[in-house]
C-alpha atoms as a PDB file:
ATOM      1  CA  UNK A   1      44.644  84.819  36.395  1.00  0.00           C
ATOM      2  CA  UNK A   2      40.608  85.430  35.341  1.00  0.00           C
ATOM      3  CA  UNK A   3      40.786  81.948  33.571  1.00  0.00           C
ATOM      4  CA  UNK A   4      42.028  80.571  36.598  1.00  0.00           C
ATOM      5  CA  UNK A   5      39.785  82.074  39.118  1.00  0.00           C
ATOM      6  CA  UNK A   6      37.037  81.250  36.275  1.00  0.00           C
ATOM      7  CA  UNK A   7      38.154  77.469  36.368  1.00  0.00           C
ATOM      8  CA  UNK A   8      37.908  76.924  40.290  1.00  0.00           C
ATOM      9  CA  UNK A   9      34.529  77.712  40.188  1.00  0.00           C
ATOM     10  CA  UNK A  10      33.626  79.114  43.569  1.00  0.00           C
ATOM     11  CA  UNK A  11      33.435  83.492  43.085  1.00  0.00           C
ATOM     12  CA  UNK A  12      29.933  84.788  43.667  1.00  0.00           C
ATOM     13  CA  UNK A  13      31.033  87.553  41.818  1.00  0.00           C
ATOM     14  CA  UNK A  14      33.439  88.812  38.914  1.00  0.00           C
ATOM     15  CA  UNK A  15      34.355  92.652  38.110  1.00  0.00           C
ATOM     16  CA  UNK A  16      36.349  93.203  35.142  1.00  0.00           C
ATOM     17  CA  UNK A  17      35.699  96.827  34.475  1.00  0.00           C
ATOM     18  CA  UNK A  18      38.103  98.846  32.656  1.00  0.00           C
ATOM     19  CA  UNK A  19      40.426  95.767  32.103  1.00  0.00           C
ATOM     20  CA  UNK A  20      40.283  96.443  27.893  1.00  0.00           C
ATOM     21  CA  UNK A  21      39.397  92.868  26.903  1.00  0.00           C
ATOM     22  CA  UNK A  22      37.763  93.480  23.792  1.00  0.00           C
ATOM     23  CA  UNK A  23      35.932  91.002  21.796  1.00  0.00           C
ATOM     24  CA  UNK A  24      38.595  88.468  21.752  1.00  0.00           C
ATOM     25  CA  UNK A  25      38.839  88.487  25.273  1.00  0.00           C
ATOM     26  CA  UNK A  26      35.455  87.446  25.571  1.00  0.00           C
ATOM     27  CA  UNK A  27      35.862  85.228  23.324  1.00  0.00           C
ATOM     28  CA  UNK A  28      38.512  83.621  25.581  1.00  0.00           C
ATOM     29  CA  UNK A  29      36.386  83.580  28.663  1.00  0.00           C
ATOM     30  CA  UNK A  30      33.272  82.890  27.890  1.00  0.00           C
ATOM     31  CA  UNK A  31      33.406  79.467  27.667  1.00  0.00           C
ATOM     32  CA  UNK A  32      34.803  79.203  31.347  1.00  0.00           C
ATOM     33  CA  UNK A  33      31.638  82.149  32.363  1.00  0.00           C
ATOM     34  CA  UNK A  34      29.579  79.479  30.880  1.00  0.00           C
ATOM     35  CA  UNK A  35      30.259  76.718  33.164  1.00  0.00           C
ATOM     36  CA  UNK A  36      30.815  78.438  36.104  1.00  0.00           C
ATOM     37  CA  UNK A  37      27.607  77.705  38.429  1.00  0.00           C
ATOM     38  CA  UNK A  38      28.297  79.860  41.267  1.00  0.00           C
ATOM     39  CA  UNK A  39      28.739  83.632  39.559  1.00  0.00           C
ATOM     40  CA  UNK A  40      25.914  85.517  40.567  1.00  0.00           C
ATOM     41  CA  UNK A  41      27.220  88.669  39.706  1.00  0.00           C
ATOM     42  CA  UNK A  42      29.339  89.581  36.287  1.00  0.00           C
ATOM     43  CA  UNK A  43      30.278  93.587  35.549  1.00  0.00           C
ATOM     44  CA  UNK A  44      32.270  94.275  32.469  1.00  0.00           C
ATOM     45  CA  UNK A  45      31.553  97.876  32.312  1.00  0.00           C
ATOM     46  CA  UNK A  46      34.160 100.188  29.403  1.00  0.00           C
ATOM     47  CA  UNK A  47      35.750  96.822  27.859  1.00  0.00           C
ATOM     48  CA  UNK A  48      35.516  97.570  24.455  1.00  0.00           C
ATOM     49  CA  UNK A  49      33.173  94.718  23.789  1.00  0.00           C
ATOM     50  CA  UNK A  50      31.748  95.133  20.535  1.00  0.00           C
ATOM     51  CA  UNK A  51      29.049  92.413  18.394  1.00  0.00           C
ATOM     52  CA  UNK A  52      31.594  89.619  18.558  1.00  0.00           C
ATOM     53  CA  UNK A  53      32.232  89.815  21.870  1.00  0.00           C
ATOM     54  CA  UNK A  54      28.658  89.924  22.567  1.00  0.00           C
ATOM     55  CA  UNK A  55      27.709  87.224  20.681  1.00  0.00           C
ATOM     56  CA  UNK A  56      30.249  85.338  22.814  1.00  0.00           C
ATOM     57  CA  UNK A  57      28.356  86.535  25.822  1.00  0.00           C
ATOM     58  CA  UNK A  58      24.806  86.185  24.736  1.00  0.00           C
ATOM     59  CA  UNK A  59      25.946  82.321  24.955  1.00  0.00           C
ATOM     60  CA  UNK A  60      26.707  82.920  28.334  1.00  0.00           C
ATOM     61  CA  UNK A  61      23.404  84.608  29.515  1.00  0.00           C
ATOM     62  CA  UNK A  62      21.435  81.468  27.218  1.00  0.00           C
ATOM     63  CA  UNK A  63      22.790  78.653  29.428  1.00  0.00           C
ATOM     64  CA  UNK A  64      24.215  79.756  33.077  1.00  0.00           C
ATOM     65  CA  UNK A  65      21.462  80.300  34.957  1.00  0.00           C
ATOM     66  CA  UNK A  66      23.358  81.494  37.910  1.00  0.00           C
ATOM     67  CA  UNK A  67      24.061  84.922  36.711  1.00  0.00           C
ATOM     68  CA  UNK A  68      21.321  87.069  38.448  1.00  0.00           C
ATOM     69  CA  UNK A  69      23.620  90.732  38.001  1.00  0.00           C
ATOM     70  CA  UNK A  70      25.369  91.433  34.674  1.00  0.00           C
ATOM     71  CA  UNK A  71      26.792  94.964  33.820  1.00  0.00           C
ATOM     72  CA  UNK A  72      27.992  96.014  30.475  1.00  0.00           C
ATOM     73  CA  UNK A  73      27.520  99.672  30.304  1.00  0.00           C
ATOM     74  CA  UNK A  74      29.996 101.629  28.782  1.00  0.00           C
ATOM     75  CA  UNK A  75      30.919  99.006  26.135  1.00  0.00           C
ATOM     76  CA  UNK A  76      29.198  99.821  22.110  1.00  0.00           C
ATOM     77  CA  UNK A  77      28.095  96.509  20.702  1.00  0.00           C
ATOM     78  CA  UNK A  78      25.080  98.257  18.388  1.00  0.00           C
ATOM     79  CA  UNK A  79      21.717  96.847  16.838  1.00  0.00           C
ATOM     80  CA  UNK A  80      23.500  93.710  15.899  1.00  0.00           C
ATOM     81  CA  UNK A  81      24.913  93.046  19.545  1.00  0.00           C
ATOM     82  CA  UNK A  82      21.363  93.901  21.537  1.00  0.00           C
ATOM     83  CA  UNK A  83      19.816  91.699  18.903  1.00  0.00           C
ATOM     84  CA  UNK A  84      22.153  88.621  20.427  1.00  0.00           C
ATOM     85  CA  UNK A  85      22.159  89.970  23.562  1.00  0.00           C
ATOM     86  CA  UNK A  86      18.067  90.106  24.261  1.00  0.00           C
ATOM     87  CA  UNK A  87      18.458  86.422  22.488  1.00  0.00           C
ATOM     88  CA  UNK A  88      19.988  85.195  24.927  1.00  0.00           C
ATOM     89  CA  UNK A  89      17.955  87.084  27.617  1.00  0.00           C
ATOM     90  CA  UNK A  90      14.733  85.306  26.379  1.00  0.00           C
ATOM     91  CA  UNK A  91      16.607  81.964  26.863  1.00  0.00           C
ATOM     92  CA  UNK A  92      17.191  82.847  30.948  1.00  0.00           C
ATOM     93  CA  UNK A  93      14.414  83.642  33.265  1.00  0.00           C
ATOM     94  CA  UNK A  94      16.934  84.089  36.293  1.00  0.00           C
ATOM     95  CA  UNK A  95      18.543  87.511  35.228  1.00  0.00           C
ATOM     96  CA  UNK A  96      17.136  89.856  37.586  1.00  0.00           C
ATOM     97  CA  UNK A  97      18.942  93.387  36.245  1.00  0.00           C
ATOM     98  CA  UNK A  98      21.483  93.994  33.520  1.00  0.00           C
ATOM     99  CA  UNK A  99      22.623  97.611  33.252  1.00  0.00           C
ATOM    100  CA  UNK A 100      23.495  98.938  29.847  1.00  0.00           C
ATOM    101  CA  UNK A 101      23.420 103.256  30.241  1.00  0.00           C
ATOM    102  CA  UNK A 102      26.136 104.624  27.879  1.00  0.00           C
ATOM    103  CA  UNK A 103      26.140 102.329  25.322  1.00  0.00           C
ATOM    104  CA  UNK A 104      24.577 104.457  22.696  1.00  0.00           C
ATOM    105  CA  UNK A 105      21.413 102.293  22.914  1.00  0.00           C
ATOM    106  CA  UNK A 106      18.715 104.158  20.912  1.00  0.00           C
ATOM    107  CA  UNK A 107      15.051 103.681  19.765  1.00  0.00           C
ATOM    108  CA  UNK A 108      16.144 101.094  17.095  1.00  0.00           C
ATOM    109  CA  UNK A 109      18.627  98.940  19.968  1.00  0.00           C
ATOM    110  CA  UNK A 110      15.508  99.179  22.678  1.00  0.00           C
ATOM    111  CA  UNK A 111      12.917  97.636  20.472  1.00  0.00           C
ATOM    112  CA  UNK A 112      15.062  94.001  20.840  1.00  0.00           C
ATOM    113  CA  UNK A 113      14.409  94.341  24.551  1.00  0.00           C
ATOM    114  CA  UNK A 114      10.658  95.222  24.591  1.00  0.00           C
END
């Protein structure tokens, strides 16, 4: 149902909190995040996303620049996973706010963002 909602292409705004997709779920949407030009807004807060999963999405964040919102607290994707994640961050100028607060980000996570 998210793949097909993903595929018309017209939502301003996507919440899939606490729907458990997990890296390979991301892996299975992400391609259809990436060409959808009117999401403003994504939250995937307590999915289980991990480093693959945001790898997946750091491709996301590089090239749609409609995304303005994202939320991914609650998910543990590590020093790895911020490292891709503030990649693609540097690629997209449009981002206005991503929240990240309980994801066990520390000193050694921040200094990608900084």
């Amino acid at each position: 149902k998210t793949i097909e909602m993903l595929k018309e292409n017209n939502e301003t705004s996507l919440s899939l909190d606490y729907c458990k997709i997990g890296d390979e779920g991301m892996k299975k949407i992400c391609p259809f995040l990436c060409q959808n030009d009117s999401l403003k807004e994504i939250s995937l807060i307590s999915n289980g996303i991990g480093v693959e999963g945001i790898i997946a999405f750091s491709e996301v964040i590089r090239t749609n620049k409609s995304i303005i919102n994202i939320s991914l607290s609650e998910n543990c994707f590590g020093v790895k996973g911020m490292m891709h994640l503030c990649e693609g961050i540097r690629f997209n100028s449009s981002i206005q706010t991503i929240e990240l607060h309980k994801n066990g980000i520390g000193a050694e996570e921040l200094k990608y963002l900084a």
